[in-house]
Protein backbone atom coordinates (compact mmCIF):
# COMPACT_ATOMS: atom_id res chain seq x y z
CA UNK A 1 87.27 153.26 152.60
CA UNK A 2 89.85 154.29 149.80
CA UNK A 3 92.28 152.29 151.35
CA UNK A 4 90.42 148.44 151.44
CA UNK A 5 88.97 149.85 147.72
CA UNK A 6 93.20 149.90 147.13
CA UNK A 7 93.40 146.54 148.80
CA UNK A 8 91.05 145.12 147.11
CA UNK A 9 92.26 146.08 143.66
CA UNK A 10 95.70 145.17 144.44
CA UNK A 11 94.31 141.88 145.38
CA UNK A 12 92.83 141.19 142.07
CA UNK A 13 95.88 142.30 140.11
CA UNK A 14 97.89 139.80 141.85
CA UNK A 15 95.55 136.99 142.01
CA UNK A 16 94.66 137.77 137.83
CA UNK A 17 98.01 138.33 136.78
CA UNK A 18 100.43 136.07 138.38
CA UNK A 19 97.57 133.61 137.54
CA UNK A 20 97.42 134.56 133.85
CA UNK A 21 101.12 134.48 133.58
CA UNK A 22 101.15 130.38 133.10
CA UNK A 23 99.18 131.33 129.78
CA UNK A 24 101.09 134.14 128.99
CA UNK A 25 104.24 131.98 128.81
CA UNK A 26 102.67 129.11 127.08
CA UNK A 27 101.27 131.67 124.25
CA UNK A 28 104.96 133.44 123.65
CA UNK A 29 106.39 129.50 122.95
CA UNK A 30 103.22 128.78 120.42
CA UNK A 31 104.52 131.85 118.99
CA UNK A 32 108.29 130.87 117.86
CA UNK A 33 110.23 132.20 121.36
CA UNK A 34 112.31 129.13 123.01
CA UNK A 35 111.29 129.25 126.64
CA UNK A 36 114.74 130.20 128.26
CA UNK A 37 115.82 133.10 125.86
CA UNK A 38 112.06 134.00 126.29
CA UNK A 39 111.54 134.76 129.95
CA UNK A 40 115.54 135.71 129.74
CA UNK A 41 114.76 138.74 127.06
CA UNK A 42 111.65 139.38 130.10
CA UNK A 43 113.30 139.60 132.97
CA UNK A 44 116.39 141.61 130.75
CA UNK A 45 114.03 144.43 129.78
CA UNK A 46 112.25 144.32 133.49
CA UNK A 47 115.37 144.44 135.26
CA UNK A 48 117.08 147.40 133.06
CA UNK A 49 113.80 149.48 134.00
CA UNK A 50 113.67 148.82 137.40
CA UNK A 51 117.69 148.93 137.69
CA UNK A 52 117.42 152.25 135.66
CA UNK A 53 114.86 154.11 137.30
CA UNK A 54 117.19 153.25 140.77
CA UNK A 55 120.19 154.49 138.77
CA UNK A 56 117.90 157.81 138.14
CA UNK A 57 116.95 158.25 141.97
CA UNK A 58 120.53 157.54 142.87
CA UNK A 59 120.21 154.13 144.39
CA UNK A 60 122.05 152.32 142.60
CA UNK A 61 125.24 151.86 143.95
CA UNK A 62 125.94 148.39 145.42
CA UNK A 63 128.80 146.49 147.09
CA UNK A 64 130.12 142.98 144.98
CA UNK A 65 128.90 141.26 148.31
CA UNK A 66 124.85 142.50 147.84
CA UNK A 67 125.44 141.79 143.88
CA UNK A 68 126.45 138.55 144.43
CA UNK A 69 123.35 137.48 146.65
CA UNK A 70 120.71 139.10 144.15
CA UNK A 71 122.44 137.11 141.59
CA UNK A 72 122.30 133.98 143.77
CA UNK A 73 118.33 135.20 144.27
CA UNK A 74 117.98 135.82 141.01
CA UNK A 75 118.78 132.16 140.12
CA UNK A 76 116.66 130.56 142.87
CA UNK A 77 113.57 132.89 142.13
CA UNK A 78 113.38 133.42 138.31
CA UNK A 79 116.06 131.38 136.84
CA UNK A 80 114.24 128.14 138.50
CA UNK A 81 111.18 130.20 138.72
CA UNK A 82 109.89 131.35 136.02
CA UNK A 83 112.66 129.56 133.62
CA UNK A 84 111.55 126.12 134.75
CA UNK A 85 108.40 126.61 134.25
CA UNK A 86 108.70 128.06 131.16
CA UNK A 87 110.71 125.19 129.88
CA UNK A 88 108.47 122.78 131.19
CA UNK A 89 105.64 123.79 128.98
CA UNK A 90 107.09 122.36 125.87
CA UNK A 91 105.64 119.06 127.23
CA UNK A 92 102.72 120.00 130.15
CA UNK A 93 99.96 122.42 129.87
CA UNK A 94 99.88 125.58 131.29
CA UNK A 95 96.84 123.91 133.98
CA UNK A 96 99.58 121.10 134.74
CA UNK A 97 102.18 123.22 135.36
CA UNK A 98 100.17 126.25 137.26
CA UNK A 99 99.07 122.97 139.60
CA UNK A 100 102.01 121.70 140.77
CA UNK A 101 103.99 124.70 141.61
CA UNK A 102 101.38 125.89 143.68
CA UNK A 103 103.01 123.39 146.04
CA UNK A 104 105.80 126.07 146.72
CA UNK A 105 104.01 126.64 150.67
CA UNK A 106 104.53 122.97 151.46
CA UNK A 107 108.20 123.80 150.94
CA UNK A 108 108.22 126.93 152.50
CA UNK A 109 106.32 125.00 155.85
CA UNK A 110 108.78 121.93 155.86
CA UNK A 111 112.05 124.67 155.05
CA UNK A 112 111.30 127.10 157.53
CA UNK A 113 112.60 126.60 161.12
CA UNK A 114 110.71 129.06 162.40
CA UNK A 115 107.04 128.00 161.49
CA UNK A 116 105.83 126.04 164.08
CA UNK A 117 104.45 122.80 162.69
CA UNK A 118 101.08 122.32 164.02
CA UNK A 119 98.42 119.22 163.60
CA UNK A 120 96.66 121.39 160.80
CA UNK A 121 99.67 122.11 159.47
CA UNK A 122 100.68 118.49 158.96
CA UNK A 123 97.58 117.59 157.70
CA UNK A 124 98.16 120.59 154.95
CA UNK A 125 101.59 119.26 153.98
CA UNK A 126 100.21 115.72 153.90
CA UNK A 127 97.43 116.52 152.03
CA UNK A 128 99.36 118.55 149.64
CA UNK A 129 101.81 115.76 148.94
CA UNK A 130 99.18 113.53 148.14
CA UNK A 131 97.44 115.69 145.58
CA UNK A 132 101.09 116.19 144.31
CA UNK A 133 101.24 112.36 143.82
CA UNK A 134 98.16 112.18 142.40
CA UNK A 135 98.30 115.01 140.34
CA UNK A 136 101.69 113.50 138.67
CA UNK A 137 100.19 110.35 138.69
CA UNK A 138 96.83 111.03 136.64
CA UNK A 139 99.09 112.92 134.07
CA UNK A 140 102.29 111.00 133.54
CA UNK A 141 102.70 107.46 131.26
CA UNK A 142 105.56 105.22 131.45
CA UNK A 143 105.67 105.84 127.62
CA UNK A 144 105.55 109.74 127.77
CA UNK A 145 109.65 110.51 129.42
CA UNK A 146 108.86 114.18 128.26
CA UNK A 147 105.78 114.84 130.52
CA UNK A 148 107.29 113.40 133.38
CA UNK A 149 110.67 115.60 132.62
CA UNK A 150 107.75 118.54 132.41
CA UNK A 151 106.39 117.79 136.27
CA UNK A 152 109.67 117.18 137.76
CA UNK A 153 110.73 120.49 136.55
CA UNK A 154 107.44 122.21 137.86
CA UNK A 155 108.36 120.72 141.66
CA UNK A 156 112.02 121.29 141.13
CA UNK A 157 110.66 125.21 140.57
CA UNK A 158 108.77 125.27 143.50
CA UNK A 159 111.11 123.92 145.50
CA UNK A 160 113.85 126.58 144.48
CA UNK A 161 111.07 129.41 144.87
CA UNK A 162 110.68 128.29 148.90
CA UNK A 163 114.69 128.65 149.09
CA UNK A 164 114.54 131.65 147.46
CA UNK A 165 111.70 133.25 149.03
CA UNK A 166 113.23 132.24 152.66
CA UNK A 167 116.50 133.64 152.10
CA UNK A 168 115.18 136.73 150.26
CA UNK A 169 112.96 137.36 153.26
CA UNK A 170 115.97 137.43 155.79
CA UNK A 171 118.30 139.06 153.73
CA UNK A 172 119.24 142.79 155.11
CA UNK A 173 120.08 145.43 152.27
CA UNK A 174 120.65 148.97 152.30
CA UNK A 175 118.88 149.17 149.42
CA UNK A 176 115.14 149.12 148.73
CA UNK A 177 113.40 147.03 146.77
CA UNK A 178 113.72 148.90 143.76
CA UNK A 179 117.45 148.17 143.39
CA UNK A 180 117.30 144.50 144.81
CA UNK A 181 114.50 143.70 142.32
CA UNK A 182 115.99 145.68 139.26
CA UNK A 183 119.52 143.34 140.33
CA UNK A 184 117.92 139.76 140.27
CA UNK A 185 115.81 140.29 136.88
CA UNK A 186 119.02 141.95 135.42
CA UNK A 187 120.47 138.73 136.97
CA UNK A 188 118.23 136.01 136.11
CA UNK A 189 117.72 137.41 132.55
CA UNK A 190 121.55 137.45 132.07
CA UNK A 191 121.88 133.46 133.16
CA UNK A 192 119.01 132.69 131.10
CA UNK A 193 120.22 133.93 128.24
CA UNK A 194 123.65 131.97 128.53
CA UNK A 195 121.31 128.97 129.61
CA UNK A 196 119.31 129.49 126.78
CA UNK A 197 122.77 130.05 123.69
CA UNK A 198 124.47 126.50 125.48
CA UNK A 199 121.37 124.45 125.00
CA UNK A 200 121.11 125.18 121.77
CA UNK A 201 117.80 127.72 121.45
CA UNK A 202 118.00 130.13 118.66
CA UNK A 203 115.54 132.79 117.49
CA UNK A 204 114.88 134.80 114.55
CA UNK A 205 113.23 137.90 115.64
CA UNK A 206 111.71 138.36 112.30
CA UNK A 207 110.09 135.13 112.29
CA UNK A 208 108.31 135.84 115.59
CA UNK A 209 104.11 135.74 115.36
CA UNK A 210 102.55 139.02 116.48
CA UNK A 211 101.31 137.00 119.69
CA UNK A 212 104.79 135.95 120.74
CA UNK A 213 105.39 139.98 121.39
CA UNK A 214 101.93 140.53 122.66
CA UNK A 215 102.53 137.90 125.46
CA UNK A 216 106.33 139.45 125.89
CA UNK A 217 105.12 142.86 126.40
CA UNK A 218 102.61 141.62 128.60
CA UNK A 219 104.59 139.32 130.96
CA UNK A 220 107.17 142.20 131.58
CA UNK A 221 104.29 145.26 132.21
CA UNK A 222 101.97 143.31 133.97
CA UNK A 223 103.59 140.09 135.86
CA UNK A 224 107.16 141.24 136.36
CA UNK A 225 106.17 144.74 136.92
CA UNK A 226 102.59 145.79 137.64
CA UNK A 227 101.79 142.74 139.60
CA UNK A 228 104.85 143.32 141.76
CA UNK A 229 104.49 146.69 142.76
CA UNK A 230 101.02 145.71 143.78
CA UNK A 231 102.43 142.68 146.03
CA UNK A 232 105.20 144.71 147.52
CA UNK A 233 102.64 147.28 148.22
CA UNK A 234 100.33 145.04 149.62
CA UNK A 235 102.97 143.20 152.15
CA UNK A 236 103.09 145.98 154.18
CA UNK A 237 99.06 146.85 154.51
CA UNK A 238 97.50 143.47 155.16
CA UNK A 239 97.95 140.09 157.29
CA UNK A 240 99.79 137.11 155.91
CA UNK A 241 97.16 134.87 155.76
CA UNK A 242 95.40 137.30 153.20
CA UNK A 243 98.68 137.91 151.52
CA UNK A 244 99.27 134.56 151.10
CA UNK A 245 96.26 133.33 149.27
CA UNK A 246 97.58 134.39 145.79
CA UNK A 247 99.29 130.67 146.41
CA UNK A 248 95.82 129.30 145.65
CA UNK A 249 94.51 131.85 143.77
CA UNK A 250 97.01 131.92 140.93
CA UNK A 251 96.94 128.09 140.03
CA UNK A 252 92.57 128.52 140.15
CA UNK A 253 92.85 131.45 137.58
CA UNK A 254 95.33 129.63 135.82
CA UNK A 255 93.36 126.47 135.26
CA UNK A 256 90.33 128.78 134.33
CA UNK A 257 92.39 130.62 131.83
CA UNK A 258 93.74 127.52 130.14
CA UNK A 259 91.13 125.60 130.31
CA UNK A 260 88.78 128.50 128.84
CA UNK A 261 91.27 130.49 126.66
CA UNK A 262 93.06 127.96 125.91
CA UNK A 263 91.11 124.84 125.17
CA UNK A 264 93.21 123.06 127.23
CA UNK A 265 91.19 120.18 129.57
CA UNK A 266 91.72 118.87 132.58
CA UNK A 267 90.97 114.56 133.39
CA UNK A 268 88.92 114.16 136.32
CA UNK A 269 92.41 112.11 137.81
CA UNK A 270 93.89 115.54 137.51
CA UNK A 271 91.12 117.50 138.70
CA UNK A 272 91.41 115.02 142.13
CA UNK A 273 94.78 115.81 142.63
CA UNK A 274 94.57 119.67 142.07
CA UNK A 275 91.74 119.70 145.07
CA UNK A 276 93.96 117.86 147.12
CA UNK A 277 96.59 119.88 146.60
CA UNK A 278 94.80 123.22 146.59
CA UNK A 279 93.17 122.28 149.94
CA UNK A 280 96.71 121.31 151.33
CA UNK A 281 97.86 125.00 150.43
CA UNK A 282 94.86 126.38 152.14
CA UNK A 283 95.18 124.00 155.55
CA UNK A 284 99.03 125.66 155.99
CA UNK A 285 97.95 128.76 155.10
CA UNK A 286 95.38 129.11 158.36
CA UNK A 287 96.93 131.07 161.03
CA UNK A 288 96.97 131.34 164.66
CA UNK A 289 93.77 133.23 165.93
CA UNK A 290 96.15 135.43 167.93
CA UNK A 291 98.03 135.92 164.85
CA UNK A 292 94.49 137.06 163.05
CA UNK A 293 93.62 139.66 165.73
CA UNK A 294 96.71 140.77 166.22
CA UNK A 295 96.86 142.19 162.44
CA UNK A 296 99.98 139.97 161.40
CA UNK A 297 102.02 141.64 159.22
CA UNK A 298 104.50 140.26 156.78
CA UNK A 299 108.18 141.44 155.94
CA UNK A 300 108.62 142.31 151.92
CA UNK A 301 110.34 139.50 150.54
CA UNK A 302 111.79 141.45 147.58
CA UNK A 303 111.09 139.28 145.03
CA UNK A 304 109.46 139.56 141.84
CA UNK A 305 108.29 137.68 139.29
């Protein structure tokens, strides 16, 4: 009973605060951060935590070799990750952008050779294509370059999260997840950063609003380290199909919170196109019945967000 009660609230956390982080990052940008050095400074104070409390435990001692693939990680999962998104938000709204890169399964189905592409399956990626289409579609003018720039970066961040994920997930490390995860944010916060000084963002701490901290602090506790801990926990104690459904989870509470919290609104084109998509997600997401009953377990990925 303490156990699914553990489940259950590890659920939440993930499906509440990966969802609430599309808000989070629009609220730091309303409040004077540019979006690269933003989720760069993130990911930098993240990283040195995690990276530090391995150094403590004596774990962190790695070979150039598993460096250089959590730096390569680090790029595919938080530089295009969270970065992209981030930077995307100076033209879409948080709803948009929460939408469209909960496409990231329809890569990971068509990437993977070793899911087995079944009828429902097809129909999922179909179906989630088209509510990708008409999602863009319903939001995009030929007049308005900087919305469409927005989307294409939102599916160009999904795409690099399936890579990411599906090389993380095979890669073999001495190491435990505290040291891999503590290496890609120190990573991916590092690039960003440089990313962030060559396109020209500046920031003057001092001229920061109180909520540009407030959503800094809570993007590093909660999403890149609470949130975690409770999905890394969780990928060894339940099946992938329950696992999984923070995929269409997030983008719901996202919506919610934007559309709520923060006044943002949604066109009934749009709202077509997110159903479409969402119930894409959800067709690739059903499993095997064998796969069910057999209490499928997933592999941690090592990721982190």
């Amino acid at each position: 009973m303490k156990k699914k009660i553990l489940v259950i609230v590890a659920l939440l956390t993930v499906y509440v605060v990966w969802g609430s982080t599309f808000l989070g990052i629009r609220v730091g940008l309303e409040g004077g951060f540019p979006p690269l050095l933003f989720i760069g400074l993130r990911f930098l104070l993240a990283g040195g935590l995690l990276y530090g409390l391995s150094a403590w435990n004596g774990e962190a001692r790695s070979s150039w070799t598993e460096w250089r693939e959590s730096v390569l990680l680090g790029f595919l999962l938080l530089v295009c990750g969270p970065g992209l998104v981030a930077w995307s938000e100076k033209w879409i709204s948080s709803s948009l952008a929460a939408l469209l890169v909960a496409t990231s399964p329809v890569w990971i189905t068509l990437l993977d050779g070793q899911e087995k592409l079944t009828r429902l399956r097809w129909l999922g990626i179909l179906t989630g294509l088209g509510g990708v289409f008409w999602l863009v579609g319903a939001s995009v003018s030929l007049n308005d370059g900087g919305v469409l720039l927005g989307c294409a970066a939102c599916l160009a961040s999904a795409l690099a999260w399936a890579v990411g994920s599906l090389r993380a997930r095979r890669r073999s490390s001495a190491h435990g997840w505290l040291v891999q995860s503590g290496q890609q944010m120190l990573a991916a916060g590092v690039l960003l950063v440089i990313l962030g000084f060559a396109g020209g963002e500046t920031v003057s701490l001092t001229a920061l609003e109180s909520q540009a901290w407030l959503a800094l602090g809570y993007l590093t506790v909660f999403g890149s380290l609470v949130a975690f801990s409770a999905y890394t926990w969780l990928a060894r104690e339940i099946s992938s199909l329950a696992l999984s459904s923070h995929a269409y989870i997030n983008p719901i509470v996202a919506v919610f919170l934007g559309v709520v919290v923060g006044g943002e609104s949604l066109s009934p084109g749009v709202g077509t196109g997110a159903l479409l998509g969402l119930l894409g997600v959800v067709l690739m997401l059903i499993p095997d019945q064998s796969k069910i009953f057999k209490g499928d377990r997933v592999k941690s990925r090592w990721t982190a967000v």
